[in-house]
PDB file of N, CA and C in Angstrom:
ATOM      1  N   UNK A   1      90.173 111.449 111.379  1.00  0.00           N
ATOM      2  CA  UNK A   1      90.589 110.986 112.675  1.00  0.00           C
ATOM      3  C   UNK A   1      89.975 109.642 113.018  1.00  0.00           C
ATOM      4  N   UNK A   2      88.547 109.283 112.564  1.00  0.00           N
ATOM      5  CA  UNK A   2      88.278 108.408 112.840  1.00  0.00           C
ATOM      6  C   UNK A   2      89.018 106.952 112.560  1.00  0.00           C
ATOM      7  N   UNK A   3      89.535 106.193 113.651  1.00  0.00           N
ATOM      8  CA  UNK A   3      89.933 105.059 113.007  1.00  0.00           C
ATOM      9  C   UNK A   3      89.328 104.029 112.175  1.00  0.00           C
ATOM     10  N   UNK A   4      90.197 103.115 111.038  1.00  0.00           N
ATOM     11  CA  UNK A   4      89.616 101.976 110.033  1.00  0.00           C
ATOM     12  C   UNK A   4      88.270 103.044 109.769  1.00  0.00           C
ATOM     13  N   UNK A   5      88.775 104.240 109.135  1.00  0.00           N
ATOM     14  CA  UNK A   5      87.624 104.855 108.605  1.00  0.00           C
ATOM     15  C   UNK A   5      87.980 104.021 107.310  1.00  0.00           C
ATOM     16  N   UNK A   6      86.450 103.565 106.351  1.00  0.00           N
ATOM     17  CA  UNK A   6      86.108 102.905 105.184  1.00  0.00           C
ATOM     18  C   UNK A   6      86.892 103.812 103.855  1.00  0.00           C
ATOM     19  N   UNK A   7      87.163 103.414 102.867  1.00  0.00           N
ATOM     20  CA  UNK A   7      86.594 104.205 101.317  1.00  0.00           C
ATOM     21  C   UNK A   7      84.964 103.854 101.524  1.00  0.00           C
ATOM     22  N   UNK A   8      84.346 103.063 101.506  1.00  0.00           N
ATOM     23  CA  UNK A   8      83.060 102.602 101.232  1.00  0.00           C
ATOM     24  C   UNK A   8      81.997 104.208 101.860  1.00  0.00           C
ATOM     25  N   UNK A   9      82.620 104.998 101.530  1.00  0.00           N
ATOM     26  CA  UNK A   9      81.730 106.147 101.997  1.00  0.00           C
ATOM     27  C   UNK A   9      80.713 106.718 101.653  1.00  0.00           C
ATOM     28  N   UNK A  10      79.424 107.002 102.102  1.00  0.00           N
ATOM     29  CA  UNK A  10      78.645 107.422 100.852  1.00  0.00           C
ATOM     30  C   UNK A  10      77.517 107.214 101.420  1.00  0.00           C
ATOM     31  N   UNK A  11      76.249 108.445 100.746  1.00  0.00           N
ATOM     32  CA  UNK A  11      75.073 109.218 101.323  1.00  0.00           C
ATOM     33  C   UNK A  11      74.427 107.535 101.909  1.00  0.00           C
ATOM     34  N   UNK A  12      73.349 108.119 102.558  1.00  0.00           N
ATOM     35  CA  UNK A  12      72.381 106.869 103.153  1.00  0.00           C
ATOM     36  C   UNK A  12      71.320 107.342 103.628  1.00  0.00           C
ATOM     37  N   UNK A  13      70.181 107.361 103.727  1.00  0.00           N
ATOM     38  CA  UNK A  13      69.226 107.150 104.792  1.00  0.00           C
ATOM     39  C   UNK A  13      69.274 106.867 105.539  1.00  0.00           C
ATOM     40  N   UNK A  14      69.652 107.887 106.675  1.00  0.00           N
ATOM     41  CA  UNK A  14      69.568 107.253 108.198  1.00  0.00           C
ATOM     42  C   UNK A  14      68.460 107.709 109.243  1.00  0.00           C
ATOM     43  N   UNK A  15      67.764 108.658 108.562  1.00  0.00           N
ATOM     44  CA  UNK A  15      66.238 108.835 109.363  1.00  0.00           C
ATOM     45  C   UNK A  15      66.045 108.100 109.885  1.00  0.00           C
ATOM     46  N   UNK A  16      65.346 108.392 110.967  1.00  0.00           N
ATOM     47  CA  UNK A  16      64.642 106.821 112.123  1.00  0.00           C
ATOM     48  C   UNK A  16      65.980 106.390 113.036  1.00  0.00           C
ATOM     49  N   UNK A  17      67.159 106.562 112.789  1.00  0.00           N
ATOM     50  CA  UNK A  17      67.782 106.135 113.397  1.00  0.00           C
ATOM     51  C   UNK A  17      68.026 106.236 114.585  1.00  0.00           C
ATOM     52  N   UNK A  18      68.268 105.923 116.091  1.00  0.00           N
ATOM     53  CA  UNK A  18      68.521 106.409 117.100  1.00  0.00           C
ATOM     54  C   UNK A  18      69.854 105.084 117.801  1.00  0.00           C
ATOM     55  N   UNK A  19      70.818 105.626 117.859  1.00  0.00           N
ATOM     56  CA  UNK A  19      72.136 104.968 118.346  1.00  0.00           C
ATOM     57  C   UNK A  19      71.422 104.685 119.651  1.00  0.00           C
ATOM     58  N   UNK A  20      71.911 103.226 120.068  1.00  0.00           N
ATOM     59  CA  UNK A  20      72.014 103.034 121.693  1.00  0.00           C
ATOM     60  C   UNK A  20      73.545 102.641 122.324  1.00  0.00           C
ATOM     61  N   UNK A  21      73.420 103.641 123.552  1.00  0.00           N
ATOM     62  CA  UNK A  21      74.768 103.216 124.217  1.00  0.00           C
ATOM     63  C   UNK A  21      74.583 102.444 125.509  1.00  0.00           C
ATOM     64  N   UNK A  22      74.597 101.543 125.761  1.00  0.00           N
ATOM     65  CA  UNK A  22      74.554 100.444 126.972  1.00  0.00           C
ATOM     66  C   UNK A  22      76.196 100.738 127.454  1.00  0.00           C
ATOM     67  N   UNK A  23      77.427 100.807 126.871  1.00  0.00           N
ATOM     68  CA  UNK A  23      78.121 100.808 127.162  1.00  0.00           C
ATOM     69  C   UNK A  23      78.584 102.081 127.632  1.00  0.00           C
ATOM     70  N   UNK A  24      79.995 102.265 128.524  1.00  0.00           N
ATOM     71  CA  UNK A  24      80.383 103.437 128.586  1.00  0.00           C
ATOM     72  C   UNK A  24      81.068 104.035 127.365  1.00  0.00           C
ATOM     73  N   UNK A  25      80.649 104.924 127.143  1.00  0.00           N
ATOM     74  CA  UNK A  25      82.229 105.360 125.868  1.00  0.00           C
ATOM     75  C   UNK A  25      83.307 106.446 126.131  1.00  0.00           C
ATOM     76  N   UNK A  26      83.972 106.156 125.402  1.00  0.00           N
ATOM     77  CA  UNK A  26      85.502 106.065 125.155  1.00  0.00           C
ATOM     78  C   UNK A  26      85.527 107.462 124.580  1.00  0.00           C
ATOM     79  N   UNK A  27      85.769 108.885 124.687  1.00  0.00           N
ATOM     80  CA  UNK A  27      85.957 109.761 123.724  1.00  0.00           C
ATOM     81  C   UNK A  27      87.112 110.079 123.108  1.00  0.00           C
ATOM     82  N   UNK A  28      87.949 110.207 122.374  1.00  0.00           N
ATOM     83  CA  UNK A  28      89.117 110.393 121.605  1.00  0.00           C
ATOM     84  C   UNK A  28      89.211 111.630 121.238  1.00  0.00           C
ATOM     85  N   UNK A  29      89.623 112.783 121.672  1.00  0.00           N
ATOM     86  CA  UNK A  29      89.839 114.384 121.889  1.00  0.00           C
ATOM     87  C   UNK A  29      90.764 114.762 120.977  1.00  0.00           C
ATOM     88  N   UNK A  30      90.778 115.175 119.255  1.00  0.00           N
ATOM     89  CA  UNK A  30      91.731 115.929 118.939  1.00  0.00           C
ATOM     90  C   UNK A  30      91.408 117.684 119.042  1.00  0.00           C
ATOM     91  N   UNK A  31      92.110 118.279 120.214  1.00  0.00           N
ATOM     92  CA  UNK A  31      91.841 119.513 119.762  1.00  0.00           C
ATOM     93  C   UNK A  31      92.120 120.725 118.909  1.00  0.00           C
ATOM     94  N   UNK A  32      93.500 120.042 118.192  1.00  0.00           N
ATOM     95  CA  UNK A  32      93.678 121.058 117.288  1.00  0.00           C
ATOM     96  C   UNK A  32      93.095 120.495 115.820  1.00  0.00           C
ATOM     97  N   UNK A  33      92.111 119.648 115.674  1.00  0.00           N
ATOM     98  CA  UNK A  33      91.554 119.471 114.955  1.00  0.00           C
ATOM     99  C   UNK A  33      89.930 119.885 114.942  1.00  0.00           C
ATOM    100  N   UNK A  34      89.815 120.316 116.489  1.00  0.00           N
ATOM    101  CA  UNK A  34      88.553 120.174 116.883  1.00  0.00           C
ATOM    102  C   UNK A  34      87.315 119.146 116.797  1.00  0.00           C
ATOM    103  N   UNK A  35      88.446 118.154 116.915  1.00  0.00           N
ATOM    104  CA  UNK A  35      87.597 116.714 116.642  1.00  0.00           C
ATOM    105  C   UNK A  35      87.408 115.559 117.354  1.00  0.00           C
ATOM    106  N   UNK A  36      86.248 115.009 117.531  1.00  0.00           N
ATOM    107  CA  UNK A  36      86.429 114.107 119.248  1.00  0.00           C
ATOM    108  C   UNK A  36      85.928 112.831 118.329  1.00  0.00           C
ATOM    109  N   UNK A  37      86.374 111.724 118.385  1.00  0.00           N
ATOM    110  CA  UNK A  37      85.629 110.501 118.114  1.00  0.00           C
ATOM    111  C   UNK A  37      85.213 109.850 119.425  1.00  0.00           C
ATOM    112  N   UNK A  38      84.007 109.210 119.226  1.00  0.00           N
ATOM    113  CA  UNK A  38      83.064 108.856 120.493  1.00  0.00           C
ATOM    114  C   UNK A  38      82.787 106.975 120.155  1.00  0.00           C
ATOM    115  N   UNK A  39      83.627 106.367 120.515  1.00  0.00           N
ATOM    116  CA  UNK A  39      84.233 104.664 120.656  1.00  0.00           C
ATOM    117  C   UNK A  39      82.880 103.997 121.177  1.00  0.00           C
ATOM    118  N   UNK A  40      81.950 103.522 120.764  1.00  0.00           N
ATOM    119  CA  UNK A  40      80.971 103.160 121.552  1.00  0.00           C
ATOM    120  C   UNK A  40      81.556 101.440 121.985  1.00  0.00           C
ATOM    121  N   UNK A  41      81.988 101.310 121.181  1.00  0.00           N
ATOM    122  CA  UNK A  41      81.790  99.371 121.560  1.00  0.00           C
ATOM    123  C   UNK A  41      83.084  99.314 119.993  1.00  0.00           C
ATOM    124  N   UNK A  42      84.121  98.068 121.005  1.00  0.00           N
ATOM    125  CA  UNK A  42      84.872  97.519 119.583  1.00  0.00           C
ATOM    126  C   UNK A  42      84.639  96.745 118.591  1.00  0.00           C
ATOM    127  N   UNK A  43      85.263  96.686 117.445  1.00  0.00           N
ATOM    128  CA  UNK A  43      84.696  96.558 116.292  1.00  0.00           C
ATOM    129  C   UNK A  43      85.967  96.962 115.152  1.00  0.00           C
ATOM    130  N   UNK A  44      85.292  95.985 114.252  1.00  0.00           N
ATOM    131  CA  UNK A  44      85.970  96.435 112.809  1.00  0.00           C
ATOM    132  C   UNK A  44      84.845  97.367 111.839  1.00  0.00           C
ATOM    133  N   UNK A  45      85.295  98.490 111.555  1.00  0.00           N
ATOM    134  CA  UNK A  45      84.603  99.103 110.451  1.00  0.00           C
ATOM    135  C   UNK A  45      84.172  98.811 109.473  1.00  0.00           C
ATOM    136  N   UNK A  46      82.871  98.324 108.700  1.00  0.00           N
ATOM    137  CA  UNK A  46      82.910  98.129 107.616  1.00  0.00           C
ATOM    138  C   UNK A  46      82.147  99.006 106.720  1.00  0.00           C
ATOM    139  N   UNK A  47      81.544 100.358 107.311  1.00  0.00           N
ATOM    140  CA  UNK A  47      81.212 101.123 106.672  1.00  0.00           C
ATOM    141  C   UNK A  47      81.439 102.758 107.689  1.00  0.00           C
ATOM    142  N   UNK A  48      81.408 103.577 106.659  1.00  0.00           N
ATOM    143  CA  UNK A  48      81.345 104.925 107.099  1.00  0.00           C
ATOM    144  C   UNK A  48      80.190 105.840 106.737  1.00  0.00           C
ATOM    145  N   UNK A  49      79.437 106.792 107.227  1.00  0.00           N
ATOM    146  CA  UNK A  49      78.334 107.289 106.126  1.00  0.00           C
ATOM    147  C   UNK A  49      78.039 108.651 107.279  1.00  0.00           C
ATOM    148  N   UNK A  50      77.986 109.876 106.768  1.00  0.00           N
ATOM    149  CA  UNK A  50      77.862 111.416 107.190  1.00  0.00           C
ATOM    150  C   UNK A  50      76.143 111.147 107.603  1.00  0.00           C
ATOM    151  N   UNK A  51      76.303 111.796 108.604  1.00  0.00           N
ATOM    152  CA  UNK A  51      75.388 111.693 109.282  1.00  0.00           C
ATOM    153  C   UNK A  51      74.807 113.379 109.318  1.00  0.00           C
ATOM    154  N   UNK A  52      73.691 113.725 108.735  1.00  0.00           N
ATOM    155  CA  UNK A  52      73.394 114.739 108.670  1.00  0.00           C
ATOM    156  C   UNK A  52      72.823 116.158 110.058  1.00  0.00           C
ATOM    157  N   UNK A  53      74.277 116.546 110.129  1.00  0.00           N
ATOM    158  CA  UNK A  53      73.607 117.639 110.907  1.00  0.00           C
ATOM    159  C   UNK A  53      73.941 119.523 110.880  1.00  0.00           C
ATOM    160  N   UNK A  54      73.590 119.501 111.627  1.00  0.00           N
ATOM    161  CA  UNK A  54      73.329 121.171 111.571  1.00  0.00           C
ATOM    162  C   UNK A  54      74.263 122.159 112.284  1.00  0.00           C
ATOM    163  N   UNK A  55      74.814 121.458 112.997  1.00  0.00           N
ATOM    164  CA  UNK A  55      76.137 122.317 113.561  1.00  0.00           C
ATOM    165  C   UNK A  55      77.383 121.760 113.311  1.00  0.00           C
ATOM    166  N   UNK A  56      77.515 120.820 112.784  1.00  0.00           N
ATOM    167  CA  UNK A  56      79.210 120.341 112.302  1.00  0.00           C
ATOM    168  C   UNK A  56      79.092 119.016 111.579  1.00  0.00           C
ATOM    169  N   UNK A  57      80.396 118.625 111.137  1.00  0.00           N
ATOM    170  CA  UNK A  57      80.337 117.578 110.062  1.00  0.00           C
ATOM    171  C   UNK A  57      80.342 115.929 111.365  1.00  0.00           C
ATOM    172  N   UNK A  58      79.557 115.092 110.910  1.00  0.00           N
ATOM    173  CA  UNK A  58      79.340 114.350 111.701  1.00  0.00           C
ATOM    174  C   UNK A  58      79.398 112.984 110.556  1.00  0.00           C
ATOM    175  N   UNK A  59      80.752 111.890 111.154  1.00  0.00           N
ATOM    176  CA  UNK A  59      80.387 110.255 110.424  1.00  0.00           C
ATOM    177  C   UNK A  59      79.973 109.652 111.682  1.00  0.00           C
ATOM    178  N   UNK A  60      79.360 108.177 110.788  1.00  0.00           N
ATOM    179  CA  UNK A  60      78.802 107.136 112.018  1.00  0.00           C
ATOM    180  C   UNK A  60      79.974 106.376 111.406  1.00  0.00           C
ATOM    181  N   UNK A  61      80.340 105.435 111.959  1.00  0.00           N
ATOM    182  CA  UNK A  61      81.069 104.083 111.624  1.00  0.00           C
ATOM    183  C   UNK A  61      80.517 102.919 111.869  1.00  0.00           C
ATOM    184  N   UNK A  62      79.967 102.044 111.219  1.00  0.00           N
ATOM    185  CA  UNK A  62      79.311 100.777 111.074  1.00  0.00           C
ATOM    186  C   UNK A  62      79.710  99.472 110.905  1.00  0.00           C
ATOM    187  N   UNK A  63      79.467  98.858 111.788  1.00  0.00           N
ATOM    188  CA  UNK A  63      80.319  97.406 112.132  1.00  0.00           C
ATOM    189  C   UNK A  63      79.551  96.613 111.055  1.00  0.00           C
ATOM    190  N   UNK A  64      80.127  95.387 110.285  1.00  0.00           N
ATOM    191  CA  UNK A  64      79.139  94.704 109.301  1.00  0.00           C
ATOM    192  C   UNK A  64      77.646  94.306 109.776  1.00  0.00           C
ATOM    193  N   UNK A  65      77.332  94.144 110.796  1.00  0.00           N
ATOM    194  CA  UNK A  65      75.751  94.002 111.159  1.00  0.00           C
ATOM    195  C   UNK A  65      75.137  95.399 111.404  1.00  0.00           C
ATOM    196  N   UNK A  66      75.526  96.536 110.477  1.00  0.00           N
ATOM    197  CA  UNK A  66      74.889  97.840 110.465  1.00  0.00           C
ATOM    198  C   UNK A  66      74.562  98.203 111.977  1.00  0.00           C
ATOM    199  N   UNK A  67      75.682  97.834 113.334  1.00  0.00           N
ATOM    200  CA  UNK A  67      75.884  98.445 114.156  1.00  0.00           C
ATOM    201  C   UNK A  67      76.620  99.290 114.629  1.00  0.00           C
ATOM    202  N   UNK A  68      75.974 100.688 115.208  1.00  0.00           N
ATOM    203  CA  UNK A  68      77.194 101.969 114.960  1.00  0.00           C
ATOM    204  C   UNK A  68      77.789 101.755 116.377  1.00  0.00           C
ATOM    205  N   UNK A  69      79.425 101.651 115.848  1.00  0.00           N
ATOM    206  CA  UNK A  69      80.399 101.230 116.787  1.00  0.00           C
ATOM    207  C   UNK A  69      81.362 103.034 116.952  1.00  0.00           C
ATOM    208  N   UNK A  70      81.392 103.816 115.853  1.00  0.00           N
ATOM    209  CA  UNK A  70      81.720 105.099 116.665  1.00  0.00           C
ATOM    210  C   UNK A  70      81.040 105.934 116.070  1.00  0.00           C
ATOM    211  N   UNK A  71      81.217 107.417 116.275  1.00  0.00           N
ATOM    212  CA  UNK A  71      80.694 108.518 116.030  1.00  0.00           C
ATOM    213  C   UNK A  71      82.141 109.651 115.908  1.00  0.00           C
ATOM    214  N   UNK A  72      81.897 110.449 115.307  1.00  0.00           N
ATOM    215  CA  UNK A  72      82.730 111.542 114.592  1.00  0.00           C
ATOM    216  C   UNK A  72      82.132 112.384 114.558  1.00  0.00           C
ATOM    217  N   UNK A  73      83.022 113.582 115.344  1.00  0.00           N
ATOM    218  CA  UNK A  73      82.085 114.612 115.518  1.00  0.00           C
ATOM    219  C   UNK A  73      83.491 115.929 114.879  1.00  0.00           C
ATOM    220  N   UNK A  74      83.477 116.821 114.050  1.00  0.00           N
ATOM    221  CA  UNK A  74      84.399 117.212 113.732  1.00  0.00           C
ATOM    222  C   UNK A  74      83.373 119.059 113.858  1.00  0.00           C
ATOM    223  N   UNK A  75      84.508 119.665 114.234  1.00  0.00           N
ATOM    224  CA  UNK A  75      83.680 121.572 114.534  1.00  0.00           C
ATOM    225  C   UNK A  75      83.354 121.859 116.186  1.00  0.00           C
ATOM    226  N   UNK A  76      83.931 121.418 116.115  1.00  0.00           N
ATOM    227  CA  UNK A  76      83.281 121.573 118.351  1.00  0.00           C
ATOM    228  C   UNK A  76      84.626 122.125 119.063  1.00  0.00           C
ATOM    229  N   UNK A  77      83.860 123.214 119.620  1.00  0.00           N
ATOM    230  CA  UNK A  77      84.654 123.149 120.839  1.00  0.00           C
ATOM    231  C   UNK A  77      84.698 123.080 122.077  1.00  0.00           C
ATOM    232  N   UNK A  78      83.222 122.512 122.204  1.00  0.00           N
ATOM    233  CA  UNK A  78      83.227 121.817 123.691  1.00  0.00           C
ATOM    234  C   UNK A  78      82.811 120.382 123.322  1.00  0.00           C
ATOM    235  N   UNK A  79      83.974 119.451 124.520  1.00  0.00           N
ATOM    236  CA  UNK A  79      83.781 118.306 124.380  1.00  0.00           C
ATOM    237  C   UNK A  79      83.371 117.232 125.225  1.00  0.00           C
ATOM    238  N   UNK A  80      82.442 117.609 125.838  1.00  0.00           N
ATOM    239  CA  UNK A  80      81.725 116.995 126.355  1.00  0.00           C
ATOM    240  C   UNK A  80      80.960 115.698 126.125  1.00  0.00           C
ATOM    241  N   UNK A  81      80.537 114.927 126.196  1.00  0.00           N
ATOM    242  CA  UNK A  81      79.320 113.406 126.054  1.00  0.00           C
ATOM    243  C   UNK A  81      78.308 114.184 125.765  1.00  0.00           C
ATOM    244  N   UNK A  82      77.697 114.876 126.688  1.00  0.00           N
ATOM    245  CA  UNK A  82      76.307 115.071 126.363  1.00  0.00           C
ATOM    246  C   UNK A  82      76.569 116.368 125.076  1.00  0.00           C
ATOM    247  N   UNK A  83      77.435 117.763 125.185  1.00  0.00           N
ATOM    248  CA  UNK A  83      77.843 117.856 124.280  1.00  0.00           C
ATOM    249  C   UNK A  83      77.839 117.461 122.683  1.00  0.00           C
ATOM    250  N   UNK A  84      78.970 116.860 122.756  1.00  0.00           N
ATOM    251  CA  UNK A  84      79.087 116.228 121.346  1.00  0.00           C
ATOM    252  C   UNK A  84      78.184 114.946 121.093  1.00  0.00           C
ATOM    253  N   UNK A  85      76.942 114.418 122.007  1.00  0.00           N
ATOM    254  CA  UNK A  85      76.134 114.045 121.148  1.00  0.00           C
ATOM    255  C   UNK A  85      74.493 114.615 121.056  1.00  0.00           C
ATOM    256  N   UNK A  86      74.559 115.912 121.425  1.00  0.00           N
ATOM    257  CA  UNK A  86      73.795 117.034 121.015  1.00  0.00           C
ATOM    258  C   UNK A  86      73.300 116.513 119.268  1.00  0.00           C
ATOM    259  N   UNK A  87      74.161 116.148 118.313  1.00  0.00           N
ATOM    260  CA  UNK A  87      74.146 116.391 117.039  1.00  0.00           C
ATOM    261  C   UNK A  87      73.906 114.911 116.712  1.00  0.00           C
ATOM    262  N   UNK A  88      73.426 113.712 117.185  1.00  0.00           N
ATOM    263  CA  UNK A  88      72.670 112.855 116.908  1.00  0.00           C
ATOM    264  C   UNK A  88      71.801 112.355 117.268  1.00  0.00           C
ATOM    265  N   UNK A  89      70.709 111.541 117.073  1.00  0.00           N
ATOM    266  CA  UNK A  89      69.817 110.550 118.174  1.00  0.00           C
ATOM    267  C   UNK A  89      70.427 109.792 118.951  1.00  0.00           C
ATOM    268  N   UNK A  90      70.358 109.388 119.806  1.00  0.00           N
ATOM    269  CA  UNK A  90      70.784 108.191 120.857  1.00  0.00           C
ATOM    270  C   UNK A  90      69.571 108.478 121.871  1.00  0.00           C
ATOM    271  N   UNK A  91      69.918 106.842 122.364  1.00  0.00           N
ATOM    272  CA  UNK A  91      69.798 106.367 123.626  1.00  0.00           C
ATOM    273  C   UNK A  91      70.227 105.884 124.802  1.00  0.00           C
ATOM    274  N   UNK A  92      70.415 106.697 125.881  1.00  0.00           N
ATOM    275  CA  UNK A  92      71.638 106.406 126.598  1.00  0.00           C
ATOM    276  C   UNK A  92      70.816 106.868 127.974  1.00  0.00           C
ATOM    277  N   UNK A  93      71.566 105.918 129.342  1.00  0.00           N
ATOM    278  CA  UNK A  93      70.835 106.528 130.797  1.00  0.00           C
ATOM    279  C   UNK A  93      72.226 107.226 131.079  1.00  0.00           C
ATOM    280  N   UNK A  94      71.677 107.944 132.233  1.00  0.00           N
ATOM    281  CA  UNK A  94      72.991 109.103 132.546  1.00  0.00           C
ATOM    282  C   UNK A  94      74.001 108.192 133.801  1.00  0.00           C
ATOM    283  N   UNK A  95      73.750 106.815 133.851  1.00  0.00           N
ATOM    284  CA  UNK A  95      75.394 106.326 134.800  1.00  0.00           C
ATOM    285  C   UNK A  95      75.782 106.165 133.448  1.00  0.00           C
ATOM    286  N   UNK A  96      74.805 105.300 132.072  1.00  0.00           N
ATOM    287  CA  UNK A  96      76.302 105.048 131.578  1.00  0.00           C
ATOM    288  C   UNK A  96      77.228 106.365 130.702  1.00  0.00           C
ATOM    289  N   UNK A  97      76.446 107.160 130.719  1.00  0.00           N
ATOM    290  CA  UNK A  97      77.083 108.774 130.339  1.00  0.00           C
ATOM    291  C   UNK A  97      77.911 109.035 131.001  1.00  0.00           C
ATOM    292  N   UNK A  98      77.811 109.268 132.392  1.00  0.00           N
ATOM    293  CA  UNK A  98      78.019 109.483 133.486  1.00  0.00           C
ATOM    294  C   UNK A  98      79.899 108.735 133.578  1.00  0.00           C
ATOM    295  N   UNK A  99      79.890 107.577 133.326  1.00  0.00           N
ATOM    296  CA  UNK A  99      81.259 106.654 133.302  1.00  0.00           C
ATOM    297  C   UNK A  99      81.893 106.697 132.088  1.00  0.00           C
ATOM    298  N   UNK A 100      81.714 107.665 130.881  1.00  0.00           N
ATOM    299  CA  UNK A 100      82.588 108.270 129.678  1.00  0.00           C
ATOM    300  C   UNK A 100      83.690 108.647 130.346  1.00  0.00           C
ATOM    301  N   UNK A 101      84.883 107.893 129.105  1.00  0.00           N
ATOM    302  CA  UNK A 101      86.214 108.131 129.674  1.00  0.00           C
ATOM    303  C   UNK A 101      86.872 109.159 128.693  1.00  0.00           C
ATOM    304  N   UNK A 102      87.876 110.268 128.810  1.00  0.00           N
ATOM    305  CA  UNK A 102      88.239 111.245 127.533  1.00  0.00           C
ATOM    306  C   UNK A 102      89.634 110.441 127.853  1.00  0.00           C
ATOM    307  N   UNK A 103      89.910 110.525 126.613  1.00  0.00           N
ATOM    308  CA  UNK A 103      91.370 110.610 126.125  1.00  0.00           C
ATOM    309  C   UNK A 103      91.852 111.366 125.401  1.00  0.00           C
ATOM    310  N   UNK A 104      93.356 111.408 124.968  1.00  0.00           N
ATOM    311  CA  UNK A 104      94.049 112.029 123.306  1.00  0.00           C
ATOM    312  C   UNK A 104      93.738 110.911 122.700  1.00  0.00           C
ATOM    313  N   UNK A 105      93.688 112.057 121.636  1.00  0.00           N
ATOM    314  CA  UNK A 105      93.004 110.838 120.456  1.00  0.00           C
ATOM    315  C   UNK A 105      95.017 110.832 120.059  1.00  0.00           C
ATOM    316  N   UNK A 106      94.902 109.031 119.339  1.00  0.00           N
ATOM    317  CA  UNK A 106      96.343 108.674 118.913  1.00  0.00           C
ATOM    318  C   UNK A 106      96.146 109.182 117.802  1.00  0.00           C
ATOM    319  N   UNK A 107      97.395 109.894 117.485  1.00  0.00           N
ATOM    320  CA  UNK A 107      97.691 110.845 116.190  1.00  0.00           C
ATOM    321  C   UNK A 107      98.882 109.984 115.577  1.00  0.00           C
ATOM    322  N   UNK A 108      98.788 109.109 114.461  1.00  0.00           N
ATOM    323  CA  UNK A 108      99.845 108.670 113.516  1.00  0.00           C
ATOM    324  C   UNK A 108     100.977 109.428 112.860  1.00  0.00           C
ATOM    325  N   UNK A 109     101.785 109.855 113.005  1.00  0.00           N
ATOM    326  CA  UNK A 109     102.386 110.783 111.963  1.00  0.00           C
ATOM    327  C   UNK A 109     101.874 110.637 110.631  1.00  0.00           C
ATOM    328  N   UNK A 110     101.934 111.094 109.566  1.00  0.00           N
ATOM    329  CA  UNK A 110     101.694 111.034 108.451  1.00  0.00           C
ATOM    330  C   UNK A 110     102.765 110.403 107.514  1.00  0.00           C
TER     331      UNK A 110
END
């Protein structure tokens, strides 16, 4: 689901990491996929890499200055902000949480 998801996919070290959101984000709701992508800031993708967690399959998407521009959260069925980012680090104050917008996520035909 994630959009301009990479081929360039593949394990990483991301320990230490903690996402910051200054911005509001954007959530993208597929529910019969049970899958929300979380839009932090626009961007072209130039990498993808699984982000290790413990309750569902999770990518980051990485803008070429190794800034994470979305999040992929796939296994949920509540979709919430604070929610669906239960399953990474961040840094975020609660207005700009607070001003998360949901949408349908755009589904391409195949």
């Amino acid at each position: 689901m994630s959009a301009g998801s990479s081929p360039e996919t593949g394990k990483s070290d991301l320990k230490g990491l903690v996402i910051p959101i200054t911005e509001p984000p954007v959530v993208e709701i597929d529910t019969e996929a049970t899958a929300a992508y979380i839009r932090l800031r626009d961007g072209k993708v130039a990498r993808t890499e699984p982000y290790d967690s413990k309750k569902g399959l999770v990518m980051l998407d990485f803008d070429a200055d190794r800034n994470v521009i979305g999040i992929e959260v796939v296994g949920q069925q509540e979709f919430s902000i604070r929610e669906l980012l239960k399953q990474v680090p961040v840094e975020a104050s609660e207005t700009v949480l607070n001003q998360t917008r949901y949408v349908a996520a755009d589904l391409q035909p195949a």
